[in-house]
Protein backbone atom coordinates (compact mmCIF):
# COMPACT_ATOMS: atom_id res chain seq x y z
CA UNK A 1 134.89 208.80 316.61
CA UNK A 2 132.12 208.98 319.44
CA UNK A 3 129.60 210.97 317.19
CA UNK A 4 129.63 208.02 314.14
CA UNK A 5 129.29 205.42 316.88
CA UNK A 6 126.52 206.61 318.71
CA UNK A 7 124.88 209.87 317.45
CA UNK A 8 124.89 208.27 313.67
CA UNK A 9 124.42 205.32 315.27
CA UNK A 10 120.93 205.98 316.77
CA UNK A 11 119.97 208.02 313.69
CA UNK A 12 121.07 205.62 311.13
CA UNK A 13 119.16 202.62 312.87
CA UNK A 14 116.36 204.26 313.37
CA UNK A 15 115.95 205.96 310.39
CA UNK A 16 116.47 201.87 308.87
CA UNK A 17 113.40 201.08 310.89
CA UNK A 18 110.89 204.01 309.89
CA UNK A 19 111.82 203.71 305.84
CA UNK A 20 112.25 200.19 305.68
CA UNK A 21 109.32 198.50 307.90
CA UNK A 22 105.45 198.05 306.98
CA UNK A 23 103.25 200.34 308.85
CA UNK A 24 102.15 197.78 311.30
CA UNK A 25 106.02 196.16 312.29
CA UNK A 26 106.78 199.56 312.58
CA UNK A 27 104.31 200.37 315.20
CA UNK A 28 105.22 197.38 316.90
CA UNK A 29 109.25 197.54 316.80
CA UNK A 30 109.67 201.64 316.67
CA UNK A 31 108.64 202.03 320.74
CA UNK A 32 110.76 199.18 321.61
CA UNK A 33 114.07 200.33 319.68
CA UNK A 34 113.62 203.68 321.08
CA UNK A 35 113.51 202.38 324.41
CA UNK A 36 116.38 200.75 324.12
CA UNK A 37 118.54 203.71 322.64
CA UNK A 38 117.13 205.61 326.27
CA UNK A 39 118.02 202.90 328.24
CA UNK A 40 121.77 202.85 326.40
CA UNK A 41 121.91 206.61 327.02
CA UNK A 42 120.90 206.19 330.59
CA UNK A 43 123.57 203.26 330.95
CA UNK A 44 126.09 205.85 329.51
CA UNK A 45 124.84 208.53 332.15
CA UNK A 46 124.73 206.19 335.31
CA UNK A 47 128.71 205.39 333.96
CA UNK A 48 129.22 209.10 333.61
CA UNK A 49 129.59 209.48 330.00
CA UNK A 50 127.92 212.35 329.50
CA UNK A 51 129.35 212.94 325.88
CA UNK A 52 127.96 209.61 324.72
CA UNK A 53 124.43 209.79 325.99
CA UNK A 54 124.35 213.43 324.58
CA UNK A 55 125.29 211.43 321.54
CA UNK A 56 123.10 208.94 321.88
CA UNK A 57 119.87 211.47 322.74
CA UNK A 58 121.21 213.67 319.61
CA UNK A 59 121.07 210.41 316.88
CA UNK A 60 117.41 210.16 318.13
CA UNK A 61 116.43 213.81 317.89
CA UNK A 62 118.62 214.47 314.69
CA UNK A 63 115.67 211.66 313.29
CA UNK A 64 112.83 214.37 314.34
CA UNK A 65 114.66 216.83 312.75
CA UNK A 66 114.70 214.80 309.52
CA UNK A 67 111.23 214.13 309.94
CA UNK A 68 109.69 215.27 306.46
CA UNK A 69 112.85 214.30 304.66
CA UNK A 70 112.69 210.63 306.38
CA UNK A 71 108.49 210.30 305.46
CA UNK A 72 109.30 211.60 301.51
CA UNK A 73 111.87 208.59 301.36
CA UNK A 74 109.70 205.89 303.03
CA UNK A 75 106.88 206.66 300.53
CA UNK A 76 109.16 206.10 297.51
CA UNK A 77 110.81 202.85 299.49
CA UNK A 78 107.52 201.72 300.39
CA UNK A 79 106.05 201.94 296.72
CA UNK A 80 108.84 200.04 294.89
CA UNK A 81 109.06 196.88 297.78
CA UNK A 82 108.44 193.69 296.23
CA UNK A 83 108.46 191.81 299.40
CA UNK A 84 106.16 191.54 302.81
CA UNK A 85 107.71 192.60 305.61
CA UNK A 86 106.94 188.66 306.44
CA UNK A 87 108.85 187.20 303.86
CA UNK A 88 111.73 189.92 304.79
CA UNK A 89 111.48 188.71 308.15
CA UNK A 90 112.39 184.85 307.67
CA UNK A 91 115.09 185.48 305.69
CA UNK A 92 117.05 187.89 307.94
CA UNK A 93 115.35 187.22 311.44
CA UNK A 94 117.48 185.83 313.94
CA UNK A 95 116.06 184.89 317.21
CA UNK A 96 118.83 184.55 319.85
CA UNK A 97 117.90 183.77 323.28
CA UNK A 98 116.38 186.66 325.82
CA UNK A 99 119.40 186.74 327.37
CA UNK A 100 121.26 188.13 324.38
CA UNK A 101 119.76 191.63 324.80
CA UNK A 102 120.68 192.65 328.15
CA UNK A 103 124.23 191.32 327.52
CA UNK A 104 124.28 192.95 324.45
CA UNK A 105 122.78 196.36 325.64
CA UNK A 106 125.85 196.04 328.60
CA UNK A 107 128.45 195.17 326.26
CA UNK A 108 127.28 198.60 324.19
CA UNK A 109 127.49 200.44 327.75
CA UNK A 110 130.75 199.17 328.50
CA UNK A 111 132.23 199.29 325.17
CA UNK A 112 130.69 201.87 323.40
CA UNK A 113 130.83 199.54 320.46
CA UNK A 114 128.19 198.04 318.37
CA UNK A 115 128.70 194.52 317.36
């Protein structure tokens, strides 16, 4: 359905980010990740899909909502890692070309599919 696709979408992705990520990644990746769930919302709104930006804009509130529940579970995920966010990042980084993400970001607006 729309809501898993996008609202738990957004939520679920960035919730990933904010319990998963060192304190410094996270500062650097959260503002860019957001930006690019508003610019997907937008897309969905300049295509007049209304329902899916709501969607969309919900996932990412739904995460402010959660807030306390969100920080108590990325304190007990942060105190049991094992790893660096570095060594994380060379085993599941993937660095496609630049032109990957606006095709990617257009194929979501299109779609409405992830992957």
């Amino acid at each position: 359905t729309l809501t898993r696709i996008h609202s738990y979408g957004a939520r679920n992705y960035v919730s990933m980010l904010v319990t998963n990520l060192g304190l410094l990644r996270l500062w650097a990746i959260l503002p860019i990740h957001l930006l690019a769930w508003l610019v997907a919302a937008l897309g969905f709104v300049a295509r007049g899909q209304w329902a899916r930006a709501r969607l969309v804009l919900y996932g990412l509130w739904d995460v402010l909502g959660r807030g306390p529940q969100l920080l108590r579970k990325r304190q007990a995920v942060q105190r049991t890692r094992c790893r660096s966010d570095r060594a994380l990042m060379t085993s599941i980084a993937w660095n496609p070309p630049l032109s990957y993400y606006p095709r990617r970001m257009c194929q979501y607006i299109w779609n409405g599919l992830h992957g």
